[in-house]
Protein backbone atom coordinates (compact mmCIF):
# COMPACT_ATOMS: atom_id res chain seq x y z
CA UNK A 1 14.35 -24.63 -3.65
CA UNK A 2 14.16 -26.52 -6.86
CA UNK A 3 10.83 -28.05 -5.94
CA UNK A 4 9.34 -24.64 -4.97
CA UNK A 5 10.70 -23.13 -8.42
CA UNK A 6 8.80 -26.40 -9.64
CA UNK A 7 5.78 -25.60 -8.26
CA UNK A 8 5.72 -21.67 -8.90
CA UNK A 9 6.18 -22.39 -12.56
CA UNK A 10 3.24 -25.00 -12.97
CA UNK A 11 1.33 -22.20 -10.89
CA UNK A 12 2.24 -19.45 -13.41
CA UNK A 13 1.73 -21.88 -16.09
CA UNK A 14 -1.96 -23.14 -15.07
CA UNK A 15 -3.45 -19.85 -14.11
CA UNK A 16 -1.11 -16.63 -14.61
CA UNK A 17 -3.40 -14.25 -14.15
CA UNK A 18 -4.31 -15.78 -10.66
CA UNK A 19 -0.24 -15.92 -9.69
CA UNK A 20 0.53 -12.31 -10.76
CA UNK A 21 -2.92 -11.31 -8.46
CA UNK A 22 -1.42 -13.29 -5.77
CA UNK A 23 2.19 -12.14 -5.71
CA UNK A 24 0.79 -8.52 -6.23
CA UNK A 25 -0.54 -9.29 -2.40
CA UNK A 26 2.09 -11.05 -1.75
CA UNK A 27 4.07 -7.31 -2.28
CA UNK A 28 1.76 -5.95 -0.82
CA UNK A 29 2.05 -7.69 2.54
CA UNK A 30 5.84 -7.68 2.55
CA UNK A 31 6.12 -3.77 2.46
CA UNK A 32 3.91 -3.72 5.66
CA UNK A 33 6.36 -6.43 7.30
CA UNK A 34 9.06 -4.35 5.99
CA UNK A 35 8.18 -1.32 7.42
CA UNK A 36 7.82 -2.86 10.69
CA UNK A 37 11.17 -5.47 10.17
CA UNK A 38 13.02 -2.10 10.22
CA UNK A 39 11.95 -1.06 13.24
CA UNK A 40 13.19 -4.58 14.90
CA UNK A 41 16.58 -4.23 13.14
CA UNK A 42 17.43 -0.59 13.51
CA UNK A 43 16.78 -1.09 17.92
CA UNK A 44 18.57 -4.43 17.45
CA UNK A 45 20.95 -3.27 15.73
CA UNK A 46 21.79 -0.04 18.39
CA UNK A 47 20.87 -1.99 21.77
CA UNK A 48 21.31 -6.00 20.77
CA UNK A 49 17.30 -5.54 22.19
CA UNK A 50 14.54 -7.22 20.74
CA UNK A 51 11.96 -4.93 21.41
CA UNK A 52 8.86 -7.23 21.39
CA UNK A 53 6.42 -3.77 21.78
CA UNK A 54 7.23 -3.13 18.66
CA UNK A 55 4.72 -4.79 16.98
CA UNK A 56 2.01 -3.16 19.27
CA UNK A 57 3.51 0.47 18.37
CA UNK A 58 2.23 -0.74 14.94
CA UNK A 59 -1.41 -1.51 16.12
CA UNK A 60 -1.38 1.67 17.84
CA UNK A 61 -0.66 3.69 14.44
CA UNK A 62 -3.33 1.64 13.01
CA UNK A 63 -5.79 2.51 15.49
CA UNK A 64 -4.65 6.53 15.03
CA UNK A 65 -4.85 6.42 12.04
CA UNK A 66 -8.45 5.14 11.84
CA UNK A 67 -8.91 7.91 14.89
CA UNK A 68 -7.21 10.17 12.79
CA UNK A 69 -9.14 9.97 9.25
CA UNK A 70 -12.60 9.29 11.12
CA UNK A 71 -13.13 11.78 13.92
CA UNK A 72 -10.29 14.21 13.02
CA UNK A 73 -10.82 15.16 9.31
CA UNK A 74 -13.99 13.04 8.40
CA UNK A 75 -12.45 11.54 5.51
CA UNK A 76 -14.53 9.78 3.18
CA UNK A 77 -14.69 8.51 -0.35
CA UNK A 78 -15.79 11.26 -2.98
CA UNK A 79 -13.79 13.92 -1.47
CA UNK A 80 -11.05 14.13 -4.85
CA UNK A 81 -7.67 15.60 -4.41
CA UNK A 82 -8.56 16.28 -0.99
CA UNK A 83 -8.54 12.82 -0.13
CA UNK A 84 -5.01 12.64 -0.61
CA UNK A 85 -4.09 15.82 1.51
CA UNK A 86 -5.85 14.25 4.34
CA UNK A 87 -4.09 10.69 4.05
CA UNK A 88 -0.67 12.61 3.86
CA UNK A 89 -1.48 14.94 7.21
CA UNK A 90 -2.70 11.18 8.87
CA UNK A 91 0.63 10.05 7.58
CA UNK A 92 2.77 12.69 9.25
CA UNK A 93 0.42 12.41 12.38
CA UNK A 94 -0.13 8.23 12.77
CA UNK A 95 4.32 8.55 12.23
CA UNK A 96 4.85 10.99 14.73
CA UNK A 97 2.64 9.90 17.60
CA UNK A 98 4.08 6.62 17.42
CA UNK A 99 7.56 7.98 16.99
CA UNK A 100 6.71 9.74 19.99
CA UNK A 101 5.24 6.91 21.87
CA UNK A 102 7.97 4.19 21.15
CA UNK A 103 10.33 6.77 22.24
CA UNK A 104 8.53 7.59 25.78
CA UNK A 105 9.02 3.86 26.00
CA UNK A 106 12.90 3.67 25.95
CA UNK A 107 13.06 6.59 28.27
CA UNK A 108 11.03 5.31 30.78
CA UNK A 109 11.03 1.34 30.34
CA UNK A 110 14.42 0.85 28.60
CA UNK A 111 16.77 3.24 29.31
CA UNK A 112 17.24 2.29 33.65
CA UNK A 113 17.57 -1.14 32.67
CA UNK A 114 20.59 -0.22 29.54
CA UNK A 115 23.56 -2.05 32.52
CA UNK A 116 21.15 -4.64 33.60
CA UNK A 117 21.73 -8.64 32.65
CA UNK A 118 19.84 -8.42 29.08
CA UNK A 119 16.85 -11.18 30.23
CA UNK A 120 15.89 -7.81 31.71
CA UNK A 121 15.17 -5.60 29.00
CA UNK A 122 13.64 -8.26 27.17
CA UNK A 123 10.58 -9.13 29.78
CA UNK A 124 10.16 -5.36 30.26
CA UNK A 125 9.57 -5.45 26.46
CA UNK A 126 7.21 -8.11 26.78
CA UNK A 127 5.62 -6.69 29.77
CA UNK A 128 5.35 -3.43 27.62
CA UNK A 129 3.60 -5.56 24.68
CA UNK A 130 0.80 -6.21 27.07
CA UNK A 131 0.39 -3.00 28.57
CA UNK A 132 0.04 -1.43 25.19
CA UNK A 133 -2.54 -4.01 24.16
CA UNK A 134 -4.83 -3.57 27.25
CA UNK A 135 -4.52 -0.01 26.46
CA UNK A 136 -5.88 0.15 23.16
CA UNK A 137 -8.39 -2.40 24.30
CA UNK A 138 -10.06 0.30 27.02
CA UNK A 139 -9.68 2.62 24.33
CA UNK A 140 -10.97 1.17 21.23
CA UNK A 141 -12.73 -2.38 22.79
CA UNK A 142 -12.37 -5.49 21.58
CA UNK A 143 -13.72 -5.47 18.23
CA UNK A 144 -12.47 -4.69 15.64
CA UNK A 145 -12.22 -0.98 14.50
CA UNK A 146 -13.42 -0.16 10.75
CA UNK A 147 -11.30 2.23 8.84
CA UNK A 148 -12.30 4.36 5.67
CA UNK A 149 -12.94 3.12 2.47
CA UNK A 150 -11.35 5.67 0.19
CA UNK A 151 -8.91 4.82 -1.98
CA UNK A 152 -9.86 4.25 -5.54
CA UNK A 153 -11.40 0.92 -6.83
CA UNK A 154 -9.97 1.87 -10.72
CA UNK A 155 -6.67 -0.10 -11.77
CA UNK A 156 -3.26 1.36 -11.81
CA UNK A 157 -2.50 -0.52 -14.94
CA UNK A 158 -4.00 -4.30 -16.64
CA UNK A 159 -2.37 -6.73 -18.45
CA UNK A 160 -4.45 -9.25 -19.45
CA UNK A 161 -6.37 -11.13 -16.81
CA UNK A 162 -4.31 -9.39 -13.85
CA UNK A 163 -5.43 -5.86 -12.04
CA UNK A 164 -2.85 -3.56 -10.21
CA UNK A 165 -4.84 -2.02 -7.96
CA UNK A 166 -5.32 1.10 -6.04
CA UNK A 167 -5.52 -0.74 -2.52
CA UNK A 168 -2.30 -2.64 -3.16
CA UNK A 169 -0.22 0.18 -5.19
CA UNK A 170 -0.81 2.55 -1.83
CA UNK A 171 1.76 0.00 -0.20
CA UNK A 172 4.12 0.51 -2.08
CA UNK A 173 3.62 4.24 -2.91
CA UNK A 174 3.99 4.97 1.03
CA UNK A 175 6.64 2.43 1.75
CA UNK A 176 9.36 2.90 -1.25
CA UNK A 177 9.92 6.69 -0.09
CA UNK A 178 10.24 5.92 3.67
CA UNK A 179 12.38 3.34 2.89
CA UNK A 180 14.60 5.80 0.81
CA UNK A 181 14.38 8.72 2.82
CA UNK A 182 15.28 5.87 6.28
CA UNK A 183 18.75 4.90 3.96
CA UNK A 184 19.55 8.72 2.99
CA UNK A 185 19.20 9.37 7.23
CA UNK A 186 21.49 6.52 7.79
CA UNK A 187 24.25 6.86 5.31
CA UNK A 188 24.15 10.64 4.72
CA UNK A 189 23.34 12.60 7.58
CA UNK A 190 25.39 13.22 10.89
CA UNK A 191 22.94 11.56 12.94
CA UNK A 192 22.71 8.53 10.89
CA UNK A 193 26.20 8.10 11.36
CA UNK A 194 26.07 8.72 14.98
CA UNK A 195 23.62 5.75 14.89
CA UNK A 196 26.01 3.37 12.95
CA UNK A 197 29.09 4.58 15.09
CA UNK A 198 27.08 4.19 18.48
CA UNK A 199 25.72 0.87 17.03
CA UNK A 200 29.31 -0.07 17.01
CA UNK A 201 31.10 0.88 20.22
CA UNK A 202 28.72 3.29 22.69
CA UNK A 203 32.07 3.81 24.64
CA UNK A 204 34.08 4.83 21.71
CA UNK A 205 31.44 7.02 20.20
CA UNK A 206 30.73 8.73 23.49
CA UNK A 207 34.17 9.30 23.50
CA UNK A 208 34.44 11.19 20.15
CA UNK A 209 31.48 13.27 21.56
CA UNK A 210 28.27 11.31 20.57
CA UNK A 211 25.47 11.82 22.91
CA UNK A 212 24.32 8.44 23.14
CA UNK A 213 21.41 8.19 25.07
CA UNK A 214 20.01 11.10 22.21
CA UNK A 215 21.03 9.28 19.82
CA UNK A 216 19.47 5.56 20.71
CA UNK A 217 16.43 8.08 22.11
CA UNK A 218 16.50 9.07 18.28
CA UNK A 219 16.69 5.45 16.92
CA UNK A 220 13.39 4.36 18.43
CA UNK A 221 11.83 7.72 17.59
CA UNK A 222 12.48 6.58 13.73
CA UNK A 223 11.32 3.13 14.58
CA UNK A 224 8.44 4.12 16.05
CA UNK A 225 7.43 6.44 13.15
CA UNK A 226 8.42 3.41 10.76
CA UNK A 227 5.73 1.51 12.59
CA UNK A 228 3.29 4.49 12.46
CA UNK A 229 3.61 4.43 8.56
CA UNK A 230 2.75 0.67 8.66
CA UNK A 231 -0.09 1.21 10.95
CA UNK A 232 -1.79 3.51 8.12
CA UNK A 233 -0.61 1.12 4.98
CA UNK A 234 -2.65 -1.70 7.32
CA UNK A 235 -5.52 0.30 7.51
CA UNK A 236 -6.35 1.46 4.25
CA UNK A 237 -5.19 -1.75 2.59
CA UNK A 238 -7.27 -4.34 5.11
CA UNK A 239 -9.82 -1.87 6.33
CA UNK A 240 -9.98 -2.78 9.97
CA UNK A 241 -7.30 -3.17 12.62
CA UNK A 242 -8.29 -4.79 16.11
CA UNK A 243 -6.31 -4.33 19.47
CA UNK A 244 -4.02 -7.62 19.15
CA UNK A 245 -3.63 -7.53 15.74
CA UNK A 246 0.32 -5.94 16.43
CA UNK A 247 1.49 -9.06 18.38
CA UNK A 248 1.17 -11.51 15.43
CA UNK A 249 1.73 -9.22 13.03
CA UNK A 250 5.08 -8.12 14.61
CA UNK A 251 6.23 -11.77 15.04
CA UNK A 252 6.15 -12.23 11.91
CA UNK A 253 8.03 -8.73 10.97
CA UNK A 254 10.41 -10.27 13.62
CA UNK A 255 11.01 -13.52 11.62
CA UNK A 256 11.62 -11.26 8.34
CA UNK A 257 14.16 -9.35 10.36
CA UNK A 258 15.68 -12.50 11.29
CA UNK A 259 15.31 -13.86 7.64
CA UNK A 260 16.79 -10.98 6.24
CA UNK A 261 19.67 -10.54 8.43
CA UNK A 262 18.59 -8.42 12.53
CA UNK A 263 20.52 -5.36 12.08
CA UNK A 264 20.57 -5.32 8.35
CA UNK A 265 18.29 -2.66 6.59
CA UNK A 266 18.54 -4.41 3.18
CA UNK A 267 18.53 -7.72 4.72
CA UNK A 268 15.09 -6.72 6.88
CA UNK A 269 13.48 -5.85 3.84
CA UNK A 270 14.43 -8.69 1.31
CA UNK A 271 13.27 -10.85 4.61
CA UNK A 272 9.72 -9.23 4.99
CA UNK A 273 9.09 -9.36 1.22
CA UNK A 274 9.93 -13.05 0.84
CA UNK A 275 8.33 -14.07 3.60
CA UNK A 276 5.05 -11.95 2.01
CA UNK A 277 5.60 -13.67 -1.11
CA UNK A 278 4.97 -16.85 0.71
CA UNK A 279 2.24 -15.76 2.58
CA UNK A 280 0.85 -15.14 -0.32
CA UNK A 281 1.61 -17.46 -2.76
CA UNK A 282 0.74 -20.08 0.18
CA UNK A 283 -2.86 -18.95 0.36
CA UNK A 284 -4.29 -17.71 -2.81
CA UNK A 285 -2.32 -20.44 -5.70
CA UNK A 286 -4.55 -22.98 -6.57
CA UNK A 287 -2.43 -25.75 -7.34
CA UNK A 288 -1.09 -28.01 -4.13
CA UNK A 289 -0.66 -24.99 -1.93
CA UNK A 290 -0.92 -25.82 1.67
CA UNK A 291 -3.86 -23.44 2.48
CA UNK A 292 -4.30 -20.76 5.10
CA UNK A 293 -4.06 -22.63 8.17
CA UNK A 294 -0.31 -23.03 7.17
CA UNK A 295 0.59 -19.87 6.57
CA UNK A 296 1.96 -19.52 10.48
CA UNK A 297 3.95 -23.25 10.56
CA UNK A 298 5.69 -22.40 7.66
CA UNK A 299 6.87 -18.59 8.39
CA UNK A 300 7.77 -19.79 11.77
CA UNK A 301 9.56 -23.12 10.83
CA UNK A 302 11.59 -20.51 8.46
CA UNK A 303 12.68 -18.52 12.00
CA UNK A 304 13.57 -22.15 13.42
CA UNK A 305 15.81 -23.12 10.26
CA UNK A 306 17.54 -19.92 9.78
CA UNK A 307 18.26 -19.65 13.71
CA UNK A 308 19.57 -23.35 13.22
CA UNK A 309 21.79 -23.47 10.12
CA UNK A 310 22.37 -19.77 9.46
CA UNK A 311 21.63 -17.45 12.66
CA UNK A 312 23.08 -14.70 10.77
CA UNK A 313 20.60 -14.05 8.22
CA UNK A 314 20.80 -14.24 4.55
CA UNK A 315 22.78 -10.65 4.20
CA UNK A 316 24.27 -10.59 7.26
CA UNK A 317 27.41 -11.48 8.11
CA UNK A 318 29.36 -14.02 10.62
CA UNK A 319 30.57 -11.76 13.80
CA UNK A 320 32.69 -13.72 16.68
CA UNK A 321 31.28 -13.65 19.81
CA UNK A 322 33.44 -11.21 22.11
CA UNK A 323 35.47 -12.39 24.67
């Protein structure tokens, strides 16, 4: 740690402007892996399932919303105040198709296998993964598919040699109120604490009168519509989305679950925006960074040593196995 504080510093130090751009991305990526790292942690965190479709829920909000903004409402750039209407409707559109869609796949893929040995659930999840990639490839094809370019090119504020963006503030102007209206569900309403009571004991819940199955049916409904708002933050910040894109992208909102803490909302977030920090900061400082073709050894070497020295994550906490 104190060599990587080391090496930020003579970054910041040699060219500022060019570490504040970077980290700005860096942001920027980690609130897409956020939104997505949710999605992991909140099934996880219900079922003890690692639902390895997730990631490909993602691509297909990605590839909605492109449908969506394209053929649907025609939005382009020049269109004012309009423009934003239109990204809000694709919003609440791209969140509840896949909402929809990633609960479809717990009723019919998940939900006969909830007694089986759990080396069950977790091929049907992979099997899923690649039935919702050849999918979108017979839909869409292979290349990739080109989304609007319509959000502003003007800065959201400069200080000296570094830009905010428009492009990179739409991350976090989508994903800060998701991610506070996901923590008011959880902690405030009566099905959020259905969720955290049947994440606890299913047979105790049910017994208090908890309809499970609605209530894990309702769990990957929200997941899926977390991964519907990523889909459309992917697509108007990089522009193009492509039918596989979801499986690496969700491995490495996996790893930032796992970072963070699987099953931890806090810990899923601090996760994906560390681990987009180093994405970042890996490929665009200057100064002995390891380049690009890094990027994937290092994020997945982090999954290795934190399922090694500390499986639990850095917020969660220590549980003993059951008996």
């Amino acid at each position: 740690m104190l060599l990587i504080g080391l090496w930020l510093a003579i970054n910041v130090y040699k060219t500022p402007a060019d570490f504040f751009e970077v980290t700005s991305i860096g942001i920027t990526n980690g609130c897409v892996y956020a939104l997505v790292a949710l999605g992991y942690t909140l099934v996880y965190g219900i079922l003890e399932l690692i639902n390895f479709a997730h990631g490909d829920v993602f691509m297909i909000g990605g590839m909605l919303t492109i449908t969506f903004a394209n053929h649907f409402f025609g939005l382009h750039r020049g269109q004012g105040a309009v423009t934003i209407l239109i990204v809000v409707a694709v919003l609440f559109l791209a969140m509840a198709s896949c909402g929809f869609l990633n609960a479809s796949i717990e009723f019919i893929a998940y939900k006969p296998l909830r007694h089986a040995p759990r080396l069950a659930p977790l091929i049907t999840a992979i099997g899923v993964s690649f039935i919702i990639q050849n999918v979108a490839l017979a839909i869409w094809g292979p290349n990739y598919v080109v989304a609007p370019d319509v959000l502003p090119r003007s800065d959201i504020f400069h200080i000296g040699g570094f830009d905010y963006q428009w492009n990179k503030g739409i991350a976090l102007i989508i994903t800060v109120p998701v991610l506070l209206g996901l923590v008011y569900l959880i902690r405030n309403t009566r099905q959020g604490k259905a969720m955290r009571a049947t994440a606890q004991d299913k047979d105790a819940s049910a017994m208090m009168g908890i309809n499970v199955n609605r209530t894990i049916s309702f769990t990957f409904l929200i997941a899926g519509a977390l991964a519907g708002a990523a889909g459309l933050v992917y697509a108007l910040y990089f522009q193009s989305v492509k039918f596989d894109v979801g499986f690496q992208l969700g491995l490495i909102a996996f790893t930032a679950a796992v970072l963070g803490g699987i099953g931890n909302l806090p810990g899923a977030v601090l996760g994906a925006v560390l681990i987009g920090l180093l994405q970042g900061w890996n490929e665009g400082l200057n100064w002995h960074a390891p380049g690009s073709d890094w990027t994937q050894s290092i994020v997945f070497a982090i999954l290795i040593l934190i399922l090694v020295f500390r499986p639990q994550g850095l917020l969660g906490e220590q549980t003993p196995e059951g008996g």
